[in-house]
PDB file of N, CA and C in Angstrom:
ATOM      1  N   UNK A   1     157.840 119.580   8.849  1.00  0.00           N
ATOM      2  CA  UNK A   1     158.200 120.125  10.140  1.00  0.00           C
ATOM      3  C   UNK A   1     157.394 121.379  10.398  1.00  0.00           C
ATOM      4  N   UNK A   2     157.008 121.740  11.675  1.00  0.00           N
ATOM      5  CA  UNK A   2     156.699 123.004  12.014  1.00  0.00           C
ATOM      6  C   UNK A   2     156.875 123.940  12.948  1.00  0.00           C
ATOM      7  N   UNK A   3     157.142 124.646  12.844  1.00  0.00           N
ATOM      8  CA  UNK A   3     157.886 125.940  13.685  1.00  0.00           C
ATOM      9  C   UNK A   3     157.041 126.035  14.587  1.00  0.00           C
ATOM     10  N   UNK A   4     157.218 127.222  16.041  1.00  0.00           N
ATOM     11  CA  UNK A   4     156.394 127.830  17.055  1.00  0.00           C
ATOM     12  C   UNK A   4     155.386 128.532  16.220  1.00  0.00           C
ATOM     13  N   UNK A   5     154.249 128.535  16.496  1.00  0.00           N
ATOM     14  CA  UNK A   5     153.035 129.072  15.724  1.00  0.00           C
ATOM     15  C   UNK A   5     152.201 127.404  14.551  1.00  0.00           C
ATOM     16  N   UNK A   6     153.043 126.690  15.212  1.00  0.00           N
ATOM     17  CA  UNK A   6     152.172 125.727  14.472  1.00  0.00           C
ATOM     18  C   UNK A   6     152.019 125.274  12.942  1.00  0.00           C
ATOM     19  N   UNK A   7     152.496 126.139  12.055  1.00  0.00           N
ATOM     20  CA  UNK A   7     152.316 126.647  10.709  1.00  0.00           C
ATOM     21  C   UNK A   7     153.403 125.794  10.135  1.00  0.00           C
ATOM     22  N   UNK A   8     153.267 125.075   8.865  1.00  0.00           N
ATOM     23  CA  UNK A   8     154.870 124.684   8.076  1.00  0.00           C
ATOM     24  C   UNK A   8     155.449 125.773   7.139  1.00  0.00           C
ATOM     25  N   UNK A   9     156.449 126.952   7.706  1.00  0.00           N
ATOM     26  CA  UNK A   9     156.691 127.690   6.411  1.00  0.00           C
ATOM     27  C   UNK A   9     157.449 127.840   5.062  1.00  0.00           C
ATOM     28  N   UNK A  10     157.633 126.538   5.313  1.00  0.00           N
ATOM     29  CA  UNK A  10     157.755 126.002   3.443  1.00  0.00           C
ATOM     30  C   UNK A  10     156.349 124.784   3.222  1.00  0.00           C
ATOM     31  N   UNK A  11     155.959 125.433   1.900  1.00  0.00           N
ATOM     32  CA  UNK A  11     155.258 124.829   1.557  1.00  0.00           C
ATOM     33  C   UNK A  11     155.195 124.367  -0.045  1.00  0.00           C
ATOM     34  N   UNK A  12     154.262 123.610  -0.599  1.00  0.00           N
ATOM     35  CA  UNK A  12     154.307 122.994  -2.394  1.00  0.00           C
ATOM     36  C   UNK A  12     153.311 124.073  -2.765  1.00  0.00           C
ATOM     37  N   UNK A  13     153.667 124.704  -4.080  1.00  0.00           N
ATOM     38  CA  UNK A  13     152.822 125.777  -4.701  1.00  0.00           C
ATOM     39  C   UNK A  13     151.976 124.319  -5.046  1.00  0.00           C
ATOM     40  N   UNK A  14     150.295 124.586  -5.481  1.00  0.00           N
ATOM     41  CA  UNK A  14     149.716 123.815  -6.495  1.00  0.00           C
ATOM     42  C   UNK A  14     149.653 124.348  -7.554  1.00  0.00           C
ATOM     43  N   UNK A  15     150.049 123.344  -8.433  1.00  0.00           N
ATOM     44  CA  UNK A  15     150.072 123.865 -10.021  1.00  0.00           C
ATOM     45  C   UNK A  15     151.388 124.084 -10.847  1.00  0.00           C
ATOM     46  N   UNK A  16     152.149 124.058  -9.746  1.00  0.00           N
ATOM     47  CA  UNK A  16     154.071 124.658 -10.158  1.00  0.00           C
ATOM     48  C   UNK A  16     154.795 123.012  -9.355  1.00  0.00           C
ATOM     49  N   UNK A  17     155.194 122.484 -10.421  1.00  0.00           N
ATOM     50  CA  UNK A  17     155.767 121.408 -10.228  1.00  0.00           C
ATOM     51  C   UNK A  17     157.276 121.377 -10.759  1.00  0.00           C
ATOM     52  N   UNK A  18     158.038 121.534  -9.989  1.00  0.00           N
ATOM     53  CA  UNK A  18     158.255 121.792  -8.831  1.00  0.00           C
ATOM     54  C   UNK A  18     158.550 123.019  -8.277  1.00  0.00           C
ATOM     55  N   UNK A  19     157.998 123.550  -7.379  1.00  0.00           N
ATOM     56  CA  UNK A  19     157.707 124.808  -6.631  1.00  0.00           C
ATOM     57  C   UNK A  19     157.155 125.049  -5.669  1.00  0.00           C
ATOM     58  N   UNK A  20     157.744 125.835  -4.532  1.00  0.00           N
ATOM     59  CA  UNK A  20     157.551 125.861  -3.018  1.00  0.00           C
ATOM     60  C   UNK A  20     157.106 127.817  -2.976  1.00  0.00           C
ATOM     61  N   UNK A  21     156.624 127.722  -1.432  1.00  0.00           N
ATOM     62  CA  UNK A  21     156.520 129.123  -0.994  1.00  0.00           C
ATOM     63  C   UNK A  21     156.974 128.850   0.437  1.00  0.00           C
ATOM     64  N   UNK A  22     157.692 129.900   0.518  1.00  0.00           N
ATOM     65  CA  UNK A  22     158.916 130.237   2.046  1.00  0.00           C
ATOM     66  C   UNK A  22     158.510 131.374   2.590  1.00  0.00           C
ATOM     67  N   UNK A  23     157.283 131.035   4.133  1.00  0.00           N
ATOM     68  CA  UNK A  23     157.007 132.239   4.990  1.00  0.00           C
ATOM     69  C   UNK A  23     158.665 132.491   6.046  1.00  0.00           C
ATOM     70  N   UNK A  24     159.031 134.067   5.598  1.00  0.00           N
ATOM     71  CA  UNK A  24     160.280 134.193   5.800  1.00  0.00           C
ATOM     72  C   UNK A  24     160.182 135.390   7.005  1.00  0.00           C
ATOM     73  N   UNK A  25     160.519 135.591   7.731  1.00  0.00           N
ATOM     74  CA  UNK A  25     160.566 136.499   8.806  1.00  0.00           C
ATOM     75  C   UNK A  25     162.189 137.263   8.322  1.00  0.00           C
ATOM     76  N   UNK A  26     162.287 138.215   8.368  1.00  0.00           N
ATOM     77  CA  UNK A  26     163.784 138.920   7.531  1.00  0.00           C
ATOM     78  C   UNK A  26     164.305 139.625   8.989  1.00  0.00           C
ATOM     79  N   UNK A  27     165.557 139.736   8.989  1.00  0.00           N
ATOM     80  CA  UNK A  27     166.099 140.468   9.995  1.00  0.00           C
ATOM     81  C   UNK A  27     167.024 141.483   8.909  1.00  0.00           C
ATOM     82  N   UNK A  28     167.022 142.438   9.175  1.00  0.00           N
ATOM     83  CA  UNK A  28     167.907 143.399   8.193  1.00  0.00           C
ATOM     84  C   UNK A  28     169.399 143.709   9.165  1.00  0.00           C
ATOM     85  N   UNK A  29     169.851 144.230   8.512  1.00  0.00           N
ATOM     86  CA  UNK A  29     171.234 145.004   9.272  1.00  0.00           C
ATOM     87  C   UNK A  29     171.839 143.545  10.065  1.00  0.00           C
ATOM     88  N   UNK A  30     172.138 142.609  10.012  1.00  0.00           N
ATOM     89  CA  UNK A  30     172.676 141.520  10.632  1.00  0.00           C
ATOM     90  C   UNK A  30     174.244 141.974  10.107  1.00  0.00           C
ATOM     91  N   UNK A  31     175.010 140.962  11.330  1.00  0.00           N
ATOM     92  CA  UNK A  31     176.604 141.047  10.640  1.00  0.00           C
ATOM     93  C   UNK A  31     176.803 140.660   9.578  1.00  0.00           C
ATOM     94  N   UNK A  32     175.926 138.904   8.873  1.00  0.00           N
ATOM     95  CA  UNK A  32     175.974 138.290   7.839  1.00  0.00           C
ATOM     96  C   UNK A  32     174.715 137.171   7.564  1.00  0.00           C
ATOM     97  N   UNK A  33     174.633 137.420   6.289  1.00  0.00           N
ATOM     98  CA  UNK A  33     173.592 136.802   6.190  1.00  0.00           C
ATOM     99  C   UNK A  33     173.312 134.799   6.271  1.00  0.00           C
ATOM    100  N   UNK A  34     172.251 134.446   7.143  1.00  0.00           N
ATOM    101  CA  UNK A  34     172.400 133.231   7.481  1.00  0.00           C
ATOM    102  C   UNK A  34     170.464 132.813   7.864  1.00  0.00           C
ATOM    103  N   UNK A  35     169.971 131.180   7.882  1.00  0.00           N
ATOM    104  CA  UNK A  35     168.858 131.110   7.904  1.00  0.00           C
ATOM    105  C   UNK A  35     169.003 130.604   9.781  1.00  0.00           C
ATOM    106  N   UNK A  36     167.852 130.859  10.680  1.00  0.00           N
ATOM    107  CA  UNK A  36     168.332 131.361  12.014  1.00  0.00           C
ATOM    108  C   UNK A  36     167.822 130.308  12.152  1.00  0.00           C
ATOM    109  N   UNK A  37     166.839 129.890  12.174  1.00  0.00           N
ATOM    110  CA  UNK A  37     166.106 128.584  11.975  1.00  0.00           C
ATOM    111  C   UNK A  37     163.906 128.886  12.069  1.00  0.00           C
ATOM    112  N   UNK A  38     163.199 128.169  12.624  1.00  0.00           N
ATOM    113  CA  UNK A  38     161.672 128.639  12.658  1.00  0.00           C
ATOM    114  C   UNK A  38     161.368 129.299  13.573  1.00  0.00           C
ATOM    115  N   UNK A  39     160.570 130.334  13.791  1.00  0.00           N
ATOM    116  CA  UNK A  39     160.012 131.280  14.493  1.00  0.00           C
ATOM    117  C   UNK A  39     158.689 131.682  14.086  1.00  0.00           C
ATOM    118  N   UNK A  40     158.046 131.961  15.008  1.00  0.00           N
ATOM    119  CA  UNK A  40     156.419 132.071  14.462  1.00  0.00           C
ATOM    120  C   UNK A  40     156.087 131.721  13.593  1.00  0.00           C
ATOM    121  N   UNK A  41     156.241 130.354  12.808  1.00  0.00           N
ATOM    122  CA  UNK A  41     155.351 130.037  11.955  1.00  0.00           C
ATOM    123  C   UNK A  41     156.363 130.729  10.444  1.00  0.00           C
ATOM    124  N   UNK A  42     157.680 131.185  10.704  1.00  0.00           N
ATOM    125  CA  UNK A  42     158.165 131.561   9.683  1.00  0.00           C
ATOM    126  C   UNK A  42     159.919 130.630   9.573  1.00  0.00           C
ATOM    127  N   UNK A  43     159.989 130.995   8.125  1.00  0.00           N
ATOM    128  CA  UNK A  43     161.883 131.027   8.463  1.00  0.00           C
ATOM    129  C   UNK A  43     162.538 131.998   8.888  1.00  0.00           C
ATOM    130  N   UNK A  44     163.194 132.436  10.259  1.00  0.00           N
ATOM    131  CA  UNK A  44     164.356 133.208  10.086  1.00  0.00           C
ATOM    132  C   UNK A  44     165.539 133.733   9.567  1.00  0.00           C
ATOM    133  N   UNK A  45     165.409 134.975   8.722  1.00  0.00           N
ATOM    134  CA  UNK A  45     166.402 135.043   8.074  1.00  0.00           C
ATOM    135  C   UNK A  45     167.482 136.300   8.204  1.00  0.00           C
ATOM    136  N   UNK A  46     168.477 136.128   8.561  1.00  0.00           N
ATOM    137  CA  UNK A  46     169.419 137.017   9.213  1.00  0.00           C
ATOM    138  C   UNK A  46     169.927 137.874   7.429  1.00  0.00           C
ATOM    139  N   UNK A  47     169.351 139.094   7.486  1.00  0.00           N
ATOM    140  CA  UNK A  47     170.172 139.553   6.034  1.00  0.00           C
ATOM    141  C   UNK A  47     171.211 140.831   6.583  1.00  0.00           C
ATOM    142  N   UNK A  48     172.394 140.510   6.016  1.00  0.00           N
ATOM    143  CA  UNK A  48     173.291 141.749   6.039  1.00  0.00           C
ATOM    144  C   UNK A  48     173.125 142.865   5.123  1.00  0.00           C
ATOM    145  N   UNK A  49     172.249 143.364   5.216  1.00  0.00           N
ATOM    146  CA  UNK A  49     171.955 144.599   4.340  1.00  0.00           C
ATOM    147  C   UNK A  49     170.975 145.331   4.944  1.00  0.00           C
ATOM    148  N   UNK A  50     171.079 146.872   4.808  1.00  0.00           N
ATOM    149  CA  UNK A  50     169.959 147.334   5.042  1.00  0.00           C
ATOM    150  C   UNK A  50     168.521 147.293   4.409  1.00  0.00           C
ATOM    151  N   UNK A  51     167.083 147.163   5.152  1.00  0.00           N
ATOM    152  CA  UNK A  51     166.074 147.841   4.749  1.00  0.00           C
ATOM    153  C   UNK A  51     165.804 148.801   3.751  1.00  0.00           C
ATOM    154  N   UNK A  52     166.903 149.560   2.854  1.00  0.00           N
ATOM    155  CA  UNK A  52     166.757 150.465   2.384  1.00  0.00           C
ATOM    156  C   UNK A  52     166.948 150.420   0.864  1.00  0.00           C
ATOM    157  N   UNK A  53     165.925 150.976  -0.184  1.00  0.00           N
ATOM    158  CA  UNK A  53     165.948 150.897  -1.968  1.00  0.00           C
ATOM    159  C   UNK A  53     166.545 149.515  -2.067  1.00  0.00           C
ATOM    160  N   UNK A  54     165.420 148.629  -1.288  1.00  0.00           N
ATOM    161  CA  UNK A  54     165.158 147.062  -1.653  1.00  0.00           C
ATOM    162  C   UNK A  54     166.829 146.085  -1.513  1.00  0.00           C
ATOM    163  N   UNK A  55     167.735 146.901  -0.963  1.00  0.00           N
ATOM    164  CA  UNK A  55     168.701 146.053  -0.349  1.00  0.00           C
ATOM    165  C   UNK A  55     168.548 144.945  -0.079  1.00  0.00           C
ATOM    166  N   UNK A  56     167.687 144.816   1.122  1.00  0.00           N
ATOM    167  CA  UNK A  56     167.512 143.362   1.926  1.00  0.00           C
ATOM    168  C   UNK A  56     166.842 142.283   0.969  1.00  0.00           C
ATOM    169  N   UNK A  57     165.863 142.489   0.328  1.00  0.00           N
ATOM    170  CA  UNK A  57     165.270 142.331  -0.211  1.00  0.00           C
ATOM    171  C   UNK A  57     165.667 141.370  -1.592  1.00  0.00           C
ATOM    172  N   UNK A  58     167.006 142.320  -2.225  1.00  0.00           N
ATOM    173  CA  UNK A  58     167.525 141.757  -3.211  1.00  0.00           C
ATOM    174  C   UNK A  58     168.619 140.882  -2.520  1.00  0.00           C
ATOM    175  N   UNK A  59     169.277 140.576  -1.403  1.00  0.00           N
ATOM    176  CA  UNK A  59     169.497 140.215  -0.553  1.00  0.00           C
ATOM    177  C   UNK A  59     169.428 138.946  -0.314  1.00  0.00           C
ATOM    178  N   UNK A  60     167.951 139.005   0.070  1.00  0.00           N
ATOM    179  CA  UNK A  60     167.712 137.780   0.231  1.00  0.00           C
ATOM    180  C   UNK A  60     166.973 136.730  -0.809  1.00  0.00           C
ATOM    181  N   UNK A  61     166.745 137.496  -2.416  1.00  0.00           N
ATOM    182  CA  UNK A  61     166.466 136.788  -3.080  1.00  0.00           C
ATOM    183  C   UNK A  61     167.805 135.474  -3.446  1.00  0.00           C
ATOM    184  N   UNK A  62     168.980 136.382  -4.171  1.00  0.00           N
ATOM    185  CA  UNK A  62     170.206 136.041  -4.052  1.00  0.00           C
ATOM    186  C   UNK A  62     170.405 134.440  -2.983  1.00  0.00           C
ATOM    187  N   UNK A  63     170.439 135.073  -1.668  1.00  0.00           N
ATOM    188  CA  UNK A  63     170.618 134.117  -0.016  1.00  0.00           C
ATOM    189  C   UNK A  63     169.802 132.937  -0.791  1.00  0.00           C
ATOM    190  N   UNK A  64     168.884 133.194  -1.361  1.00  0.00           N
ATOM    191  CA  UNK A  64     167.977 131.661  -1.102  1.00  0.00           C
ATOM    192  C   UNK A  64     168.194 130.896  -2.627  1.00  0.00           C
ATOM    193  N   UNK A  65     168.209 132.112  -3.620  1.00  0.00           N
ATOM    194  CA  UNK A  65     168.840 131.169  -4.984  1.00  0.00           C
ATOM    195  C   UNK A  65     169.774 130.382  -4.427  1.00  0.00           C
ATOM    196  N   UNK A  66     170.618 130.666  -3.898  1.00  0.00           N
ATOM    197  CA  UNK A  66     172.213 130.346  -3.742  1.00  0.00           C
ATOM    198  C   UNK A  66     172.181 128.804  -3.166  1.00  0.00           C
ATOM    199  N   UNK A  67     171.673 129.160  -1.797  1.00  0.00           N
ATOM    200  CA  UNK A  67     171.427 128.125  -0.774  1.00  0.00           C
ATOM    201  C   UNK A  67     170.275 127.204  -1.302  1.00  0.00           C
ATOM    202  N   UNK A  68     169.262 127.279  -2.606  1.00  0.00           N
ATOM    203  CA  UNK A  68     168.580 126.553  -3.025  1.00  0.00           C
ATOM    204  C   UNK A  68     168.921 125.986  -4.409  1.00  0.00           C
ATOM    205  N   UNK A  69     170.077 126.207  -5.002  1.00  0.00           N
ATOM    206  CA  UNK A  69     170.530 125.594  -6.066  1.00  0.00           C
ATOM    207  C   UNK A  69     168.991 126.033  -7.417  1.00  0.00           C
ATOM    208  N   UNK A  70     168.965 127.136  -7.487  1.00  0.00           N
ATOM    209  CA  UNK A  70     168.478 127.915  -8.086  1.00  0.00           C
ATOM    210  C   UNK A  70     168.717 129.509  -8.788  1.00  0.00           C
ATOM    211  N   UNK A  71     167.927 130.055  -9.517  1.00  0.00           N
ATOM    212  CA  UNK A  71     168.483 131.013 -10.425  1.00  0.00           C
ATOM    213  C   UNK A  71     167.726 132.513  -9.835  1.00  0.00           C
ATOM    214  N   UNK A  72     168.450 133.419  -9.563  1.00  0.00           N
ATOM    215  CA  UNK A  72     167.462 134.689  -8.405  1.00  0.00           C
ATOM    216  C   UNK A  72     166.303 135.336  -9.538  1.00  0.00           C
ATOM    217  N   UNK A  73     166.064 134.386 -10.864  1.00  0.00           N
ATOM    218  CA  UNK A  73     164.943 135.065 -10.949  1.00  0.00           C
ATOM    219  C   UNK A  73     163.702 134.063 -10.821  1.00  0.00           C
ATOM    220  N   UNK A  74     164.312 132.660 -10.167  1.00  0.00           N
ATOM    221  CA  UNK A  74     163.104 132.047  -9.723  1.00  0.00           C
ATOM    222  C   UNK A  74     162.842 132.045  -8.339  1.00  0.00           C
ATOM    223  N   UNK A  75     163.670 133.369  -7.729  1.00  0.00           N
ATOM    224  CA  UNK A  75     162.936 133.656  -6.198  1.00  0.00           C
ATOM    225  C   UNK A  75     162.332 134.942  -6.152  1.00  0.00           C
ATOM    226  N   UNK A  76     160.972 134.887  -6.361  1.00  0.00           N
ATOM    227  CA  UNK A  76     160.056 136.306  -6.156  1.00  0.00           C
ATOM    228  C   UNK A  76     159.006 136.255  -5.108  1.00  0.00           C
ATOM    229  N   UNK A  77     159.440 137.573  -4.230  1.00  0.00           N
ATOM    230  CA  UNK A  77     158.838 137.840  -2.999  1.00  0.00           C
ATOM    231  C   UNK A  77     157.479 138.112  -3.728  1.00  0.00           C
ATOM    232  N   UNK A  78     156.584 137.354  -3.207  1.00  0.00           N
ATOM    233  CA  UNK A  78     155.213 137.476  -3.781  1.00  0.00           C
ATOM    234  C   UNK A  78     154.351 138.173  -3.019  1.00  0.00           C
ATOM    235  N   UNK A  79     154.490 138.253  -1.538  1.00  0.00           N
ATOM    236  CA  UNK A  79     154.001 139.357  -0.741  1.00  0.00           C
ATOM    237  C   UNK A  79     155.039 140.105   0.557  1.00  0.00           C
ATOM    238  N   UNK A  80     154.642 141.257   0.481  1.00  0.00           N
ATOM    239  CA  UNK A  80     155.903 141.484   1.709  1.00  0.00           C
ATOM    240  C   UNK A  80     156.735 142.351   1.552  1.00  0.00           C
ATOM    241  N   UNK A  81     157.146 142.622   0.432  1.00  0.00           N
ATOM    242  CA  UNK A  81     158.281 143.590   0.052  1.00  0.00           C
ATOM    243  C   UNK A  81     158.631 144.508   0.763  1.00  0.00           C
ATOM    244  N   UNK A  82     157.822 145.411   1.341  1.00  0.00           N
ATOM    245  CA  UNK A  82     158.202 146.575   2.048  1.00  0.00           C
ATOM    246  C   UNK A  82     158.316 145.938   3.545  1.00  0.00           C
ATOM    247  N   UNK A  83     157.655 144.746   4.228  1.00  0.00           N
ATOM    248  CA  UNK A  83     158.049 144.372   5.564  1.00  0.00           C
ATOM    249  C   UNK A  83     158.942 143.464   5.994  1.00  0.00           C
ATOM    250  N   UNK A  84     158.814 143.294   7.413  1.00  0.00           N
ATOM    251  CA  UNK A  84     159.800 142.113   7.598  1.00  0.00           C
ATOM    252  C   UNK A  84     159.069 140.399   7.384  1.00  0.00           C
ATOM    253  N   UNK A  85     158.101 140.337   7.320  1.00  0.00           N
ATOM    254  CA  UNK A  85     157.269 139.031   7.005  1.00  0.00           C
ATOM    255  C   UNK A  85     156.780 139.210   5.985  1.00  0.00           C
ATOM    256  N   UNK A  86     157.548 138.174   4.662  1.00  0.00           N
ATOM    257  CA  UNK A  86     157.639 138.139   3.674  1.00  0.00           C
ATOM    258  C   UNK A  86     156.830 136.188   2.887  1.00  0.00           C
ATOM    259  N   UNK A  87     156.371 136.541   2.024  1.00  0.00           N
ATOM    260  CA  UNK A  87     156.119 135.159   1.103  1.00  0.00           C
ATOM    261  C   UNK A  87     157.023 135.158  -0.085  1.00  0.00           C
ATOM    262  N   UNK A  88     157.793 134.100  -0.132  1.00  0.00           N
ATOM    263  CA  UNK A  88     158.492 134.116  -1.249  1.00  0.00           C
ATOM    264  C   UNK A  88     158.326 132.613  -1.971  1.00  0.00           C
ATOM    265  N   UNK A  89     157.970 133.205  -3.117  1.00  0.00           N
ATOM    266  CA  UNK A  89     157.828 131.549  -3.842  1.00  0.00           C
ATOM    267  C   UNK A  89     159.297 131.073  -5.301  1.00  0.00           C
ATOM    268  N   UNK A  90     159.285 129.851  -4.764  1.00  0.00           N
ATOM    269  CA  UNK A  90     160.670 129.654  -5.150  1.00  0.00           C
ATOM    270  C   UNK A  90     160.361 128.341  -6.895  1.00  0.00           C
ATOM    271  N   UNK A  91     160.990 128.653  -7.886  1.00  0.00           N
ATOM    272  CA  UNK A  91     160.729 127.901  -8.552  1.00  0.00           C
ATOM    273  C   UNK A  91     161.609 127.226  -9.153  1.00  0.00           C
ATOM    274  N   UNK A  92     161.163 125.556  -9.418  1.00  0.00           N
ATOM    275  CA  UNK A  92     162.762 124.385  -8.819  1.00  0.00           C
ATOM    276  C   UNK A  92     163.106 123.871  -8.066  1.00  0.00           C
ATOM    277  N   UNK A  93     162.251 123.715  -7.053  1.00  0.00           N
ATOM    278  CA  UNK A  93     162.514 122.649  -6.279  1.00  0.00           C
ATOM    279  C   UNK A  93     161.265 122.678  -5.205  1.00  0.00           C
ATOM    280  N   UNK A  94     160.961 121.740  -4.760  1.00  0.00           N
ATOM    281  CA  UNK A  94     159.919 121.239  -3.815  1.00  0.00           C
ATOM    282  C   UNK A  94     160.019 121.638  -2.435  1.00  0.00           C
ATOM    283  N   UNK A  95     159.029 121.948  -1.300  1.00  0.00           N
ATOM    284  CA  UNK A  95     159.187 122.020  -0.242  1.00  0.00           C
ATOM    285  C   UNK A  95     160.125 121.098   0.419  1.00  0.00           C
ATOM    286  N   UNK A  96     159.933 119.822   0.387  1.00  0.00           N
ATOM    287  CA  UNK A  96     160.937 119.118   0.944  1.00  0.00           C
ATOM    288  C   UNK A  96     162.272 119.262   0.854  1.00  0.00           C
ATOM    289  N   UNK A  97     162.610 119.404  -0.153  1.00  0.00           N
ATOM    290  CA  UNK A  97     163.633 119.920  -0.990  1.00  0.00           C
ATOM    291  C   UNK A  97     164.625 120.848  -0.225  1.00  0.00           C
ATOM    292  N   UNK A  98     163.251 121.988  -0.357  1.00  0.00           N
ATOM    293  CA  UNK A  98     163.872 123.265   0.211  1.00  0.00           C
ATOM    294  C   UNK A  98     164.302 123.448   2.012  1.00  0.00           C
ATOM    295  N   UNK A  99     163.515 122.228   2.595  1.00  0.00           N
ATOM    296  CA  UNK A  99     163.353 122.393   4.276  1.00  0.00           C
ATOM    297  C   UNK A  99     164.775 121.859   3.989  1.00  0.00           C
ATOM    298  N   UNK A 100     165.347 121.184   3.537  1.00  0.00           N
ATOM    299  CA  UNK A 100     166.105 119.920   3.803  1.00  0.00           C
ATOM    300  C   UNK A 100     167.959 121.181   3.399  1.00  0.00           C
ATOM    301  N   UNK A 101     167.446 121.774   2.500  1.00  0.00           N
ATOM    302  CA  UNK A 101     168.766 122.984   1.776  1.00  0.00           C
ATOM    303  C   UNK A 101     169.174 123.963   2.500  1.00  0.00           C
ATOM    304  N   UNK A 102     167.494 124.223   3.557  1.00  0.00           N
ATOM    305  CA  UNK A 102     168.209 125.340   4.373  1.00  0.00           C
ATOM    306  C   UNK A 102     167.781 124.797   5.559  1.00  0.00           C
ATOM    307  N   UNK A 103     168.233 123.839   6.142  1.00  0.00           N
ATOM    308  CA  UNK A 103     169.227 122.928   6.995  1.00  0.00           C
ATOM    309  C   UNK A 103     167.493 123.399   8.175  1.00  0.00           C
ATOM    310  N   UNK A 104     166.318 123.107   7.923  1.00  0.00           N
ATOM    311  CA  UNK A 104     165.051 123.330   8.719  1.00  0.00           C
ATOM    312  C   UNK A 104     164.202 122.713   9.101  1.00  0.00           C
ATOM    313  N   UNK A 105     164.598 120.765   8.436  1.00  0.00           N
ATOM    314  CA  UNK A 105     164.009 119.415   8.280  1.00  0.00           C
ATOM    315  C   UNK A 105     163.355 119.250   9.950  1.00  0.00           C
TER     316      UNK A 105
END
């Protein structure tokens, strides 16, 4: 599937079988945390936490273990940390996998 911007932002790492990377667009300070659905070429992700000493951040590693039937130390933001457009690569399960978990098929 692909979002506005054309882009699929889950994708298959090569080389990590099985393993995806999730272009994530972050919203901080939300009421609760939830996936909004695609936007520019990213996932939307509503986090209830602040921006602040990696809150959101740890946040949303947590959000996506959870919702991906995975362990939060196989979700590491691989680029992005300090912004709101983030790469996170997830290890354990496949892109398909993952479009299909956080409801983005």
């Amino acid at each position: 599937m692909t979002g506005e911007g054309g882009a699929d932002p889950v994708t298959d790492v090569p080389g990590r079988r099985p393993g995806c990377r999730i272009a994530v667009a972050a919203v901080p300070r939300a009421s609760r945390t939830s996936v909004e659905g695609i936007r520019a070429g990213a996932v939307r992700v509503r986090l209830a936490a602040p921006p602040v000493e990696g809150a959101a951040n740890e946040t949303l590693r947590r959000f996506l273990a959870d919702r991906l039937g995975v362990t939060v130390a196989d979700v590491v933001i691989a680029r992005g940390q300090s912004g709101r457009r983030k790469l996170v690569d997830v290890a354990g399960i496949d892109a398909a996998g993952a479009r299909r978990l956080l409801g983005i098929e």
